[in-house]
Structures are given as C-alpha cells and as structure tokens.
PDB file of N, CA and C in Angstrom:
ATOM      1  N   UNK A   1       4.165 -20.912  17.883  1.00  0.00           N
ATOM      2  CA  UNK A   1       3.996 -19.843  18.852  1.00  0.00           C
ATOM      3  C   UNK A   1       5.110 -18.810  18.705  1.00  0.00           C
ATOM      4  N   UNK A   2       6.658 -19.108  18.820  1.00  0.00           N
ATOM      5  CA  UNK A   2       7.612 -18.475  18.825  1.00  0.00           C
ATOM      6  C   UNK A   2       7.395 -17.429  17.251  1.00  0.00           C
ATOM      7  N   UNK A   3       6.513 -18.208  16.327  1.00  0.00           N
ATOM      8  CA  UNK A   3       6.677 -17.665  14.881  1.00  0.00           C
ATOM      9  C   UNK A   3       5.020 -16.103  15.002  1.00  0.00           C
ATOM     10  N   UNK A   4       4.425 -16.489  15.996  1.00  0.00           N
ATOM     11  CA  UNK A   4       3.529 -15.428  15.974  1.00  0.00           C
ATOM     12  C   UNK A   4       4.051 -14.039  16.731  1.00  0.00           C
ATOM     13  N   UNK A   5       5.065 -14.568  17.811  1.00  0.00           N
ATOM     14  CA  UNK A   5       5.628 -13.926  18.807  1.00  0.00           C
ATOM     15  C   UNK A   5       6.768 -12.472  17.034  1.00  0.00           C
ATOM     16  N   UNK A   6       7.292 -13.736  17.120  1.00  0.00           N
ATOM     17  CA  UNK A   6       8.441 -13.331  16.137  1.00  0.00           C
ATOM     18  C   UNK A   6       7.257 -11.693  15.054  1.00  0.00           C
ATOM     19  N   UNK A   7       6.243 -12.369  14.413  1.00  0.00           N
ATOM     20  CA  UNK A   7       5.614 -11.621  13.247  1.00  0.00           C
ATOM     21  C   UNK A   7       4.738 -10.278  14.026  1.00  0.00           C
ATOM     22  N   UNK A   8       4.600 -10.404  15.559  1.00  0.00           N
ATOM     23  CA  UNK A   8       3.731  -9.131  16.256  1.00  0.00           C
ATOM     24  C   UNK A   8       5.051  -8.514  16.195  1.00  0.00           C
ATOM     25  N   UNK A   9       6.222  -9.015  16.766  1.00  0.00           N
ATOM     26  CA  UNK A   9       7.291  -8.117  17.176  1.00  0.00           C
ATOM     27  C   UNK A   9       7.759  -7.388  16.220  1.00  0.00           C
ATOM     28  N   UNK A  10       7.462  -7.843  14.640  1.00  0.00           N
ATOM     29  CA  UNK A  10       7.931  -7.034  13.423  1.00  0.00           C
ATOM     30  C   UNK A  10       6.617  -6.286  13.218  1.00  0.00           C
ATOM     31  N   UNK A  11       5.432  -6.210  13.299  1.00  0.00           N
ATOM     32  CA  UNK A  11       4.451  -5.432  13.617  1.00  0.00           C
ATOM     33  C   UNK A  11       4.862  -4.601  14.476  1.00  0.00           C
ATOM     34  N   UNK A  12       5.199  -4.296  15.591  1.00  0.00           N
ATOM     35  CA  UNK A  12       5.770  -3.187  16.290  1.00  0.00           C
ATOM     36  C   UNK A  12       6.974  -2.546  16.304  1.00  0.00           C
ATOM     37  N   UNK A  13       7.735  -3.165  15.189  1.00  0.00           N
ATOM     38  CA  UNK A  13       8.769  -2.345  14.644  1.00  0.00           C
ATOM     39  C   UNK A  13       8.855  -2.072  13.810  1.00  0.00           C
ATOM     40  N   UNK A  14       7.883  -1.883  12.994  1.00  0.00           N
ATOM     41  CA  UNK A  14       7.547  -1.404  11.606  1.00  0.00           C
ATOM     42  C   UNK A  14       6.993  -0.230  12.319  1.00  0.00           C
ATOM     43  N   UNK A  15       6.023  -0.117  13.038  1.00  0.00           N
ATOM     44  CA  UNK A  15       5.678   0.651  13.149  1.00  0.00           C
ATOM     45  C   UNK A  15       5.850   1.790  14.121  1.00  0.00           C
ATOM     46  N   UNK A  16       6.900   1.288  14.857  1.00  0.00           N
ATOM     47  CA  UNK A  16       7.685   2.346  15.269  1.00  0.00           C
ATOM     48  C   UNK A  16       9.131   3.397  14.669  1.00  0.00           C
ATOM     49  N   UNK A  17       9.234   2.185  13.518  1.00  0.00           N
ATOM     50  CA  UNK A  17      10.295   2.837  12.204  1.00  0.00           C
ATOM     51  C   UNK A  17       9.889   2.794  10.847  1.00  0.00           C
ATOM     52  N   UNK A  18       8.355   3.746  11.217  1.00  0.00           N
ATOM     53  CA  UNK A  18       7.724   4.369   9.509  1.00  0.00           C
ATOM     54  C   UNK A  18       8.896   5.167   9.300  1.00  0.00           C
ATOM     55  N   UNK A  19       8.983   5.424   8.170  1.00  0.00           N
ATOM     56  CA  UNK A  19       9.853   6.244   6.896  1.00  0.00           C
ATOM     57  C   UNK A  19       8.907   8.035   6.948  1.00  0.00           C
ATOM     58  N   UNK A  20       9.907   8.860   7.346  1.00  0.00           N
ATOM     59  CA  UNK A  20       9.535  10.218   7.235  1.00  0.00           C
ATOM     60  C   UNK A  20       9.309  10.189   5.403  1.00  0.00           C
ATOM     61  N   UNK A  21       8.043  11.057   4.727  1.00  0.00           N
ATOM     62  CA  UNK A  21       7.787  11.488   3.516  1.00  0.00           C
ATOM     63  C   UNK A  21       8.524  12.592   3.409  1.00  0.00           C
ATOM     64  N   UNK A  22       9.737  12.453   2.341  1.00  0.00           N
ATOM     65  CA  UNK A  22      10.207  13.897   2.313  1.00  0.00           C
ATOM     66  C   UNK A  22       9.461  15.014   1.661  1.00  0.00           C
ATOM     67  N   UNK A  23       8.197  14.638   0.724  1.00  0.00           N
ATOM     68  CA  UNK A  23       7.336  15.483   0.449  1.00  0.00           C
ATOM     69  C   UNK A  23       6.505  16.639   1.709  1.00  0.00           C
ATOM     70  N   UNK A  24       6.527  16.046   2.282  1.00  0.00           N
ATOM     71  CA  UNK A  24       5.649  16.218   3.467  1.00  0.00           C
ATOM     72  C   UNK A  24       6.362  16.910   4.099  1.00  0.00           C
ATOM     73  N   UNK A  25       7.139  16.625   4.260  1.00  0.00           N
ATOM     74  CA  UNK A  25       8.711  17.417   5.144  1.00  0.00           C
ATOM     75  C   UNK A  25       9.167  18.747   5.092  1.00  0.00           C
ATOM     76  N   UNK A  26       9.106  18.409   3.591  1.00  0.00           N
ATOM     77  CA  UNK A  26       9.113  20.273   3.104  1.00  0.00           C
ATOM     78  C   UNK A  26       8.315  20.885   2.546  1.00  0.00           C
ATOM     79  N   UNK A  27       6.735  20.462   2.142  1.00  0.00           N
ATOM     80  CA  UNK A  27       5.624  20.416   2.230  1.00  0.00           C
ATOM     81  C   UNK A  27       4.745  21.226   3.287  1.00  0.00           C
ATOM     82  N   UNK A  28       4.406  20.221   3.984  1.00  0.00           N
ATOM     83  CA  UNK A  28       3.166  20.252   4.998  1.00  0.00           C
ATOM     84  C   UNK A  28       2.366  19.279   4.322  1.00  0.00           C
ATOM     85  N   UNK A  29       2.155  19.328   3.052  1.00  0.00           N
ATOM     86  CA  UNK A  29       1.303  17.871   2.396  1.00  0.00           C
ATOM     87  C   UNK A  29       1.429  16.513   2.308  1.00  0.00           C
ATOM     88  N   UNK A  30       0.958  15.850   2.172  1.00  0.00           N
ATOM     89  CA  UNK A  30       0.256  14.763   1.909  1.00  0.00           C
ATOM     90  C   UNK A  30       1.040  14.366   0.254  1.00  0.00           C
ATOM     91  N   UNK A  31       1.927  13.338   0.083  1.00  0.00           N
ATOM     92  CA  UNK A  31       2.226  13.318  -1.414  1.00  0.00           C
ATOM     93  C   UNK A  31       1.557  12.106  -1.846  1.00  0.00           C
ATOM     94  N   UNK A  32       1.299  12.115  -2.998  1.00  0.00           N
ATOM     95  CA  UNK A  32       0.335  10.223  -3.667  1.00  0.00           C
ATOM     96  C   UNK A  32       0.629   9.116  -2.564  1.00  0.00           C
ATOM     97  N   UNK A  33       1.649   8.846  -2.151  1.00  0.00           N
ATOM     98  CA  UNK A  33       2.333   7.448  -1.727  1.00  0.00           C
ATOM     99  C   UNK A  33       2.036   7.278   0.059  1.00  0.00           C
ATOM    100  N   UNK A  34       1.841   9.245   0.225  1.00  0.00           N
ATOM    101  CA  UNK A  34       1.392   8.786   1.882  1.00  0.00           C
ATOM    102  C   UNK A  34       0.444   7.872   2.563  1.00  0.00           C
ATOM    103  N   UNK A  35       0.638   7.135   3.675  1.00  0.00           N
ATOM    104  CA  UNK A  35      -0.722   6.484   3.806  1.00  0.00           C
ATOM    105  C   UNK A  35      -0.360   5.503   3.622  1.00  0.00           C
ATOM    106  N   UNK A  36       0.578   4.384   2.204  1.00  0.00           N
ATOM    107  CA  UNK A  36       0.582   3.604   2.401  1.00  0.00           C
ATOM    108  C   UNK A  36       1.167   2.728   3.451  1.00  0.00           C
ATOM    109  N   UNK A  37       2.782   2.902   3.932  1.00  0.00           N
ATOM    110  CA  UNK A  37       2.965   2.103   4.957  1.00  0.00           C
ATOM    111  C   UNK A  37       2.385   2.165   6.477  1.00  0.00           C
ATOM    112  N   UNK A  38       1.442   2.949   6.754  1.00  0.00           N
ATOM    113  CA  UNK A  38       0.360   2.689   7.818  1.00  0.00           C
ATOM    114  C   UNK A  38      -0.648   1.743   7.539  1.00  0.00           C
ATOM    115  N   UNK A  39      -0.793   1.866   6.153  1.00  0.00           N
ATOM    116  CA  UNK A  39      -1.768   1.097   5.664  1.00  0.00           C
ATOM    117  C   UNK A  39      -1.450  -0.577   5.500  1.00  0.00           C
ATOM    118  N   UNK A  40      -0.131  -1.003   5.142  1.00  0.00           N
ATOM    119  CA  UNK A  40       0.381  -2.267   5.290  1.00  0.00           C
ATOM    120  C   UNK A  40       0.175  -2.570   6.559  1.00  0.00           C
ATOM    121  N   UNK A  41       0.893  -1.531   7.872  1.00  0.00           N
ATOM    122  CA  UNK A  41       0.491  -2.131   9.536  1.00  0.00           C
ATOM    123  C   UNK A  41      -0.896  -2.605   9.760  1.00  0.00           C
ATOM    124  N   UNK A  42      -1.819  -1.761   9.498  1.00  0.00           N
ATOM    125  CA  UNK A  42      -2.934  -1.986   9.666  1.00  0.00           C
ATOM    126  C   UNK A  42      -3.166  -3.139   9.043  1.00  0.00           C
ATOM    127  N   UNK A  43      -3.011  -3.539   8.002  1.00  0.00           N
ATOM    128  CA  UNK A  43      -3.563  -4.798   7.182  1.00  0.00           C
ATOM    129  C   UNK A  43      -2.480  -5.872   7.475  1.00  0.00           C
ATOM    130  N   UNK A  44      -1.495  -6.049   8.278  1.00  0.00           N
ATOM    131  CA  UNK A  44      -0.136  -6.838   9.271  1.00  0.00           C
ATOM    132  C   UNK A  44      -1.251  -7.076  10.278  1.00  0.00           C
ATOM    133  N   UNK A  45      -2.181  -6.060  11.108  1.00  0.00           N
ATOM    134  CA  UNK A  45      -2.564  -5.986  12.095  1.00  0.00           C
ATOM    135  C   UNK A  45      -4.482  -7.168  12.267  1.00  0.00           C
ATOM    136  N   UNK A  46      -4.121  -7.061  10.846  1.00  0.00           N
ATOM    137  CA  UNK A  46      -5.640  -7.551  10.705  1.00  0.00           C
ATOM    138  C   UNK A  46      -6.991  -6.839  10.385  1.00  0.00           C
ATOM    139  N   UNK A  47      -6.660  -4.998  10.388  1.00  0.00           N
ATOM    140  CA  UNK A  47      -7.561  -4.302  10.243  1.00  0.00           C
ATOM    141  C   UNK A  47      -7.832  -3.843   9.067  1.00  0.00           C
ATOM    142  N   UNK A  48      -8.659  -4.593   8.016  1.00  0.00           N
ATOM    143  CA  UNK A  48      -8.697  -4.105   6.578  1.00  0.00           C
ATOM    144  C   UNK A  48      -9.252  -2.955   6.395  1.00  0.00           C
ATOM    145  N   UNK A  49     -10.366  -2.866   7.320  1.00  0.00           N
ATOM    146  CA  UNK A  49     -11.145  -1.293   6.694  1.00  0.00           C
ATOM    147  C   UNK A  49     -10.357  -0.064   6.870  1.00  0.00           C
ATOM    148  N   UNK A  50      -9.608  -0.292   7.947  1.00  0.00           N
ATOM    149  CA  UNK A  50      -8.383   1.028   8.418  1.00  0.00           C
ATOM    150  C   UNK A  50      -7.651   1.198   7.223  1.00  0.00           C
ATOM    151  N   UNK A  51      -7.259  -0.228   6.649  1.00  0.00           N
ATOM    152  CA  UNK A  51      -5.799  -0.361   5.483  1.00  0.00           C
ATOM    153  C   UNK A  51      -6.742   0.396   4.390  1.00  0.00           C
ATOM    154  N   UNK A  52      -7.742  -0.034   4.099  1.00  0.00           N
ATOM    155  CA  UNK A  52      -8.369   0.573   2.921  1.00  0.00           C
ATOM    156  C   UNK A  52      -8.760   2.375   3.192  1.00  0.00           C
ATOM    157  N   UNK A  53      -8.827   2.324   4.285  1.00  0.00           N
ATOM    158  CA  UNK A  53      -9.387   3.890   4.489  1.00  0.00           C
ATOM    159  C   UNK A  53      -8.018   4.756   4.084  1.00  0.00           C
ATOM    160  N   UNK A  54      -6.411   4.218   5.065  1.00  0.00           N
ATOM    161  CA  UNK A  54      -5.350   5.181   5.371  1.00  0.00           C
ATOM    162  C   UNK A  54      -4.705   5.210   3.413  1.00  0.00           C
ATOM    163  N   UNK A  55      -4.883   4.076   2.759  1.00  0.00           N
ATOM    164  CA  UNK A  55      -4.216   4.085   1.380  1.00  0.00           C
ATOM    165  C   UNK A  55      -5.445   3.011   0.931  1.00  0.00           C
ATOM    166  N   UNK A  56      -6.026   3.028  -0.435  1.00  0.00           N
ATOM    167  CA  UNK A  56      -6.564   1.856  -0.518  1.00  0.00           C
ATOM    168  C   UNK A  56      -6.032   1.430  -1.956  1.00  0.00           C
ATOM    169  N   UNK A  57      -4.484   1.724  -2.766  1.00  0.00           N
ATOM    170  CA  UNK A  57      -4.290   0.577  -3.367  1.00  0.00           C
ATOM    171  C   UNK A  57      -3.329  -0.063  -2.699  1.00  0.00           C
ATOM    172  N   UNK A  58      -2.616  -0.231  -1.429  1.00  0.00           N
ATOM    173  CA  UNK A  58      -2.183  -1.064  -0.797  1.00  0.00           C
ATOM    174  C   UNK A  58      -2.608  -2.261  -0.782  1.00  0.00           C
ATOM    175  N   UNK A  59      -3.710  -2.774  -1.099  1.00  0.00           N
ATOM    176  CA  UNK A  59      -4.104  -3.995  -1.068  1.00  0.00           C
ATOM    177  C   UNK A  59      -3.694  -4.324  -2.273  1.00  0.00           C
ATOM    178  N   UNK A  60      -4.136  -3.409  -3.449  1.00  0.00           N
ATOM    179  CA  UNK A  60      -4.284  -4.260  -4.876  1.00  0.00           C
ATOM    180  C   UNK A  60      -2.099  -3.971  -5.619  1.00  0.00           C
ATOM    181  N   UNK A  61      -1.297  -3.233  -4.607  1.00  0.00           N
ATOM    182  CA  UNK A  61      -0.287  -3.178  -4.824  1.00  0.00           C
ATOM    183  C   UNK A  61       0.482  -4.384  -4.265  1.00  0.00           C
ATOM    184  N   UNK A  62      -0.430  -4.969  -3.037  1.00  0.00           N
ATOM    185  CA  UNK A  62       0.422  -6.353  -2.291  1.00  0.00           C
ATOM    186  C   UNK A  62       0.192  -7.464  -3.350  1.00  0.00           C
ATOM    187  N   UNK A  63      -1.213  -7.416  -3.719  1.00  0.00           N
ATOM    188  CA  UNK A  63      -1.210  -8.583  -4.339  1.00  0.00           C
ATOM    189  C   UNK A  63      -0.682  -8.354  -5.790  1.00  0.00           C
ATOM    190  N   UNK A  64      -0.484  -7.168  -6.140  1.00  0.00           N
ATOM    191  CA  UNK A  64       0.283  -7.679  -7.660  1.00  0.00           C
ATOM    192  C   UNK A  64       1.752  -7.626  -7.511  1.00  0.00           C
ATOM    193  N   UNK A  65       2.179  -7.372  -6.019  1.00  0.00           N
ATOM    194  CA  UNK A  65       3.751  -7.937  -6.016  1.00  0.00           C
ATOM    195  C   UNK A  65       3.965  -9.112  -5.636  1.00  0.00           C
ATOM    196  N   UNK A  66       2.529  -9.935  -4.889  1.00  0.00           N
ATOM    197  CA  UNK A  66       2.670 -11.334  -5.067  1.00  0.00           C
ATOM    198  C   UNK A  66       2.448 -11.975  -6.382  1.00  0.00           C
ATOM    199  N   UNK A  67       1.823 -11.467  -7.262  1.00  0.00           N
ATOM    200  CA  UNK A  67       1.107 -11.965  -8.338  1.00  0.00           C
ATOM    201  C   UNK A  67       2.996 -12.439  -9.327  1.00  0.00           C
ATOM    202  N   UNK A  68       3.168 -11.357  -9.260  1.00  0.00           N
ATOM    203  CA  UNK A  68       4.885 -10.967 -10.320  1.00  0.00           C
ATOM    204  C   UNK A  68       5.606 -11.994 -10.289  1.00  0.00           C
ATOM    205  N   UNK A  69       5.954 -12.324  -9.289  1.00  0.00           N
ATOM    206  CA  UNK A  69       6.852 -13.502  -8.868  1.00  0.00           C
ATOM    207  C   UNK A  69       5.810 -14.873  -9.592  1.00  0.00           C
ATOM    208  N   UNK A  70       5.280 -15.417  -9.060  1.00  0.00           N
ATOM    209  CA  UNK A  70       3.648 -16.229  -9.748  1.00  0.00           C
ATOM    210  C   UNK A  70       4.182 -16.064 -11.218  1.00  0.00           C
ATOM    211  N   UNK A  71       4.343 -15.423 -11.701  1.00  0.00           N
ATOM    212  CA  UNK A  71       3.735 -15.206 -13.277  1.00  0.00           C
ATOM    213  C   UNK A  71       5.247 -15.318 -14.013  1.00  0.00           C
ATOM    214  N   UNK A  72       5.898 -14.652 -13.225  1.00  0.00           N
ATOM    215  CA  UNK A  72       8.045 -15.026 -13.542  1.00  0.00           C
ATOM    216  C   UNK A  72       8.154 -16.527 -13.711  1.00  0.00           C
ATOM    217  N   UNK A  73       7.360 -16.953 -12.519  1.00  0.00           N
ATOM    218  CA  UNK A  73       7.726 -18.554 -11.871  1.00  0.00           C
ATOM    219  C   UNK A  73       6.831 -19.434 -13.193  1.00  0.00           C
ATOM    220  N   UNK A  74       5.480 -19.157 -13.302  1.00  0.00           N
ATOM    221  CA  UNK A  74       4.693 -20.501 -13.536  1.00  0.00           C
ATOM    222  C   UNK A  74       4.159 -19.759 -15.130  1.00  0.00           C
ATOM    223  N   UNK A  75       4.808 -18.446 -15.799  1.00  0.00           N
ATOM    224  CA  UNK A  75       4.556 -18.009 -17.152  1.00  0.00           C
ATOM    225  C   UNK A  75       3.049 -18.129 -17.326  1.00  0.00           C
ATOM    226  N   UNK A  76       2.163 -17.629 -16.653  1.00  0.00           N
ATOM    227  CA  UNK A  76       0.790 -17.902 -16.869  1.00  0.00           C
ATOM    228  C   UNK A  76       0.113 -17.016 -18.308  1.00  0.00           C
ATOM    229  N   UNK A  77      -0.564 -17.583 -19.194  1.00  0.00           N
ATOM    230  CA  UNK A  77      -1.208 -17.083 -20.151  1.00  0.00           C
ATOM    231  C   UNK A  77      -1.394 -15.961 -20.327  1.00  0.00           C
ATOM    232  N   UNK A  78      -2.193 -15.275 -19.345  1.00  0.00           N
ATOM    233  CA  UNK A  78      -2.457 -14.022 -20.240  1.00  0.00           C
ATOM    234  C   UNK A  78      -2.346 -12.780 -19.054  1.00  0.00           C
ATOM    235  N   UNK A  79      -0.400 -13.322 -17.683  1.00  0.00           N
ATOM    236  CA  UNK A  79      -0.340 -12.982 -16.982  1.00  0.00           C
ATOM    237  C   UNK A  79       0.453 -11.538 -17.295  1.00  0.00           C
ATOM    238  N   UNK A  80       0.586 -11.524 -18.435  1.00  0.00           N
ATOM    239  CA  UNK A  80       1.536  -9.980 -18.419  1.00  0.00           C
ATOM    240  C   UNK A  80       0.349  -9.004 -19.083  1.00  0.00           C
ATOM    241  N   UNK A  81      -0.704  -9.502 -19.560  1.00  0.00           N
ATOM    242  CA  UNK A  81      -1.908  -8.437 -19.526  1.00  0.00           C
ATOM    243  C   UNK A  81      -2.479  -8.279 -18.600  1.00  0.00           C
ATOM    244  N   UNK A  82      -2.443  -9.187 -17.792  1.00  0.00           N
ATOM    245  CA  UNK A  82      -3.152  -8.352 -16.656  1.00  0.00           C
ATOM    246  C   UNK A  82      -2.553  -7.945 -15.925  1.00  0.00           C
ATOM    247  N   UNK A  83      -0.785  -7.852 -15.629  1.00  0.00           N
ATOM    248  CA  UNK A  83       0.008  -6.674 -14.861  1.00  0.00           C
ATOM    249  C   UNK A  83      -0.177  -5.592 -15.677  1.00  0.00           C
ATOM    250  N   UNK A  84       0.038  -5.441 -16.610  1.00  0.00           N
ATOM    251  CA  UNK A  84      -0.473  -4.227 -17.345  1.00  0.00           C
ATOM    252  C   UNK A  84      -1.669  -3.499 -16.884  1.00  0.00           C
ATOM    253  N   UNK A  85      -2.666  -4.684 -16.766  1.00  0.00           N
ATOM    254  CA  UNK A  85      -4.120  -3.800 -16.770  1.00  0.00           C
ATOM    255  C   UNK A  85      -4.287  -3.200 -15.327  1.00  0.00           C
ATOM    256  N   UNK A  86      -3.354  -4.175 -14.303  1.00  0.00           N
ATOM    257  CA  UNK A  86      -3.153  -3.908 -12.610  1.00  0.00           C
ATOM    258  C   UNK A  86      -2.245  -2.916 -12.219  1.00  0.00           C
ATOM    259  N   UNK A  87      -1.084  -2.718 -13.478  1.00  0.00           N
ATOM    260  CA  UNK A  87      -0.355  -1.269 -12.825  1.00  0.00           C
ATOM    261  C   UNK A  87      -1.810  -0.169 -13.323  1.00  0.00           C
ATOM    262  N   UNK A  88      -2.379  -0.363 -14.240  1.00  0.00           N
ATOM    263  CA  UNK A  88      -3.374   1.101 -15.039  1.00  0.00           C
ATOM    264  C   UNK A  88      -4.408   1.308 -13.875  1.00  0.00           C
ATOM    265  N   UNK A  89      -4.847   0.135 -13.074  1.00  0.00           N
ATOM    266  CA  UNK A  89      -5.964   0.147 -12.239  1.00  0.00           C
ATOM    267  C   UNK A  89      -5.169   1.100 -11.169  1.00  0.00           C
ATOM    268  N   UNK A  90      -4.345   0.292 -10.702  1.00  0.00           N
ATOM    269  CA  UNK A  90      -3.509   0.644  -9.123  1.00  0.00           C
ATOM    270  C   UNK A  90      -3.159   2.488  -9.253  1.00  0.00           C
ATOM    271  N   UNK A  91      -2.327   2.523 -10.637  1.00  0.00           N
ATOM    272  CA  UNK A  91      -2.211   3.645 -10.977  1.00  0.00           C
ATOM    273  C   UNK A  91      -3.771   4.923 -11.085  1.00  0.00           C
ATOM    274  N   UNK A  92      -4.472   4.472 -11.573  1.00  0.00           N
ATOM    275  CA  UNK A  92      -6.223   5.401 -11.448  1.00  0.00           C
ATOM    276  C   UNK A  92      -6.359   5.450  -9.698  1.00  0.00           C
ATOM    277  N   UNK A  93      -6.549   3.948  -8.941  1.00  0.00           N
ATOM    278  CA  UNK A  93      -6.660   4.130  -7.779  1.00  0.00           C
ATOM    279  C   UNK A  93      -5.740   5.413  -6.804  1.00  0.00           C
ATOM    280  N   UNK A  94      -4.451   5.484  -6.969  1.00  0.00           N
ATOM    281  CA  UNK A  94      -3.642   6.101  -6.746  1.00  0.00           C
ATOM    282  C   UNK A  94      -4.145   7.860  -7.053  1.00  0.00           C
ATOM    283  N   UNK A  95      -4.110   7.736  -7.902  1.00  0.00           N
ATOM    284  CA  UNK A  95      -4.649   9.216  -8.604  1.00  0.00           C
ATOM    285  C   UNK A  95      -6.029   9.545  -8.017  1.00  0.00           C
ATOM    286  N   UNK A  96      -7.393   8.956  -8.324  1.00  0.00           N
ATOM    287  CA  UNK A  96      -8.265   9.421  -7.776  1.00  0.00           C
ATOM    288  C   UNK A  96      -8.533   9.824  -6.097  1.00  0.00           C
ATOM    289  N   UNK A  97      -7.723   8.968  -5.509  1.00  0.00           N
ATOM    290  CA  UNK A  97      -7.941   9.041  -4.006  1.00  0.00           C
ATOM    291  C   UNK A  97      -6.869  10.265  -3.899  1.00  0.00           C
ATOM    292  N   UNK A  98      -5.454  10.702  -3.929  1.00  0.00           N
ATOM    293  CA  UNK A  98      -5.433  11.937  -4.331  1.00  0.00           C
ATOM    294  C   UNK A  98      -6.340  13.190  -4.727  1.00  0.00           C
ATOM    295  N   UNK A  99      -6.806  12.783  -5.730  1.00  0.00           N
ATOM    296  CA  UNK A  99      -7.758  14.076  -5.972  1.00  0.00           C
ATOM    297  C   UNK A  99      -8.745  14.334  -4.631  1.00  0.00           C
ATOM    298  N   UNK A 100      -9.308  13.080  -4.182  1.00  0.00           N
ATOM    299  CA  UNK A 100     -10.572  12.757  -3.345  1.00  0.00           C
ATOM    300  C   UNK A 100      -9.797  13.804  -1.788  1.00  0.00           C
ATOM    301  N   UNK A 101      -8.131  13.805  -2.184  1.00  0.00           N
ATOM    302  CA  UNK A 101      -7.786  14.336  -0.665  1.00  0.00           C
ATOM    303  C   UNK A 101      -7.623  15.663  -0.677  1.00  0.00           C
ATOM    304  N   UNK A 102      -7.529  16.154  -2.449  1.00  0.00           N
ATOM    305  CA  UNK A 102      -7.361  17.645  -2.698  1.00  0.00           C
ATOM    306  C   UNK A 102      -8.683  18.383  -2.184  1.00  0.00           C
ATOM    307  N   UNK A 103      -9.774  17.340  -2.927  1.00  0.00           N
ATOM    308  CA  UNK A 103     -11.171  17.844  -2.912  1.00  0.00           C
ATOM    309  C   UNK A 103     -11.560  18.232  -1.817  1.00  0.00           C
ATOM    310  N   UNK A 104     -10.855  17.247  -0.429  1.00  0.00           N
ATOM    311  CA  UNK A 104     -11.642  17.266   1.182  1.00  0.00           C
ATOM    312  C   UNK A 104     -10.667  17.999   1.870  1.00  0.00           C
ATOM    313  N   UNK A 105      -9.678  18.622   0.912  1.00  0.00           N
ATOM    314  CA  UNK A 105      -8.506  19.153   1.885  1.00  0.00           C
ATOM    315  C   UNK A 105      -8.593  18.084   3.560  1.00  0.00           C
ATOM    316  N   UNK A 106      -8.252  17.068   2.725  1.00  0.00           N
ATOM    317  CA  UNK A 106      -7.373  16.095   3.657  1.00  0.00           C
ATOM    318  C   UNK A 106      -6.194  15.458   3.038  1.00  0.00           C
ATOM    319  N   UNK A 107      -4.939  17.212   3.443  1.00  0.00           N
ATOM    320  CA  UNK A 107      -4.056  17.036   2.968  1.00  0.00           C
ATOM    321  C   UNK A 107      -2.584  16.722   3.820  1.00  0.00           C
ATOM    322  N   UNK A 108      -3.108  17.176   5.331  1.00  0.00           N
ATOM    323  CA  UNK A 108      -2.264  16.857   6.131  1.00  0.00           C
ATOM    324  C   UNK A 108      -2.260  15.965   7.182  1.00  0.00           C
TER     325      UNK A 108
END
C-alpha cells in the first residue's frame, strides 16, 4: 500500500515539475522531443491512448531503454541488431509524427 501511495505521489510530482522546452521558449514551437514527458505521465497514469496520442515513440523509447540493460546483462544473440533496427524505427517514428505536426500545424 505505502509502495502505491509512494509511486501516485511521484506521479504528481513529475508532473507538476515537467521540464520547460527551450525550443519552445524561444520558439513558440513544438521541437521533435515535445510531448514526450507528458506522454510518460500519462502512460505512469495508466492512460495509453493519451501516451500514444501526446508522443508515440515514448512507448517504443521505454522499452528499448529497458531492453539495453537486458542485452548488457544476458548478451542476447542478435540483441545489438535489433537496437540498431529500434533506434532506425524510434528515430522514423520521431520524424514522421513531426512532419504529421508541420502538416496539421499542430505546432503549439
């Protein structure tokens, strides 16, 4: 109980101490990376479709920083091709949803 208490209470202080984008700052825009740490709360919070809507390689960026450690630890076969192939994915994901925000001028 004390440990659920403990993990909401870092849920509400995460999200009361998001990180200003300095892009944005002196901007007005939206830079590649915005989006994601709302997008971790939301997916802290339990709400995947939000996490996928506000950033959606946040998901496939959590799990290949769980994956890293995994693959350091237990040297799996043919685990450094597929970080390779998971930064190229994460990286396209990254990029296209960008474009997708140029396209909808949903930039701010």
């Amino acid at each position: 109980m004390h440990l659920l208490v403990a993990f909401l209470g870092l849920i509400n202080w995460l999200e009361a101490h998001l990180l200003a984008c300095p892009f944005k700052g002196h901007t007005g825009l939206d830079c590649p990376g915005c989006g994601f740490q709302r997008s971790v709360v939301a997916l802290f919070k339990g709400d995947v479709g939000n996490s996928f809507h506000l950033y959606p390689a946040s998901m496939p960026i959590i799990a290949l920083m769980l994956f890293v450690p995994a693959h350091i630890k237990f040297d799996f076969k043919n685990g450094a091709l597929f970080i390779k192939l998971a930064y190229g994915i994460i990286a396209a994901i990254i990029v296209l949803n960008y474009i997708y925000k140029i396209y909808t001028h949903n930039l701010n």
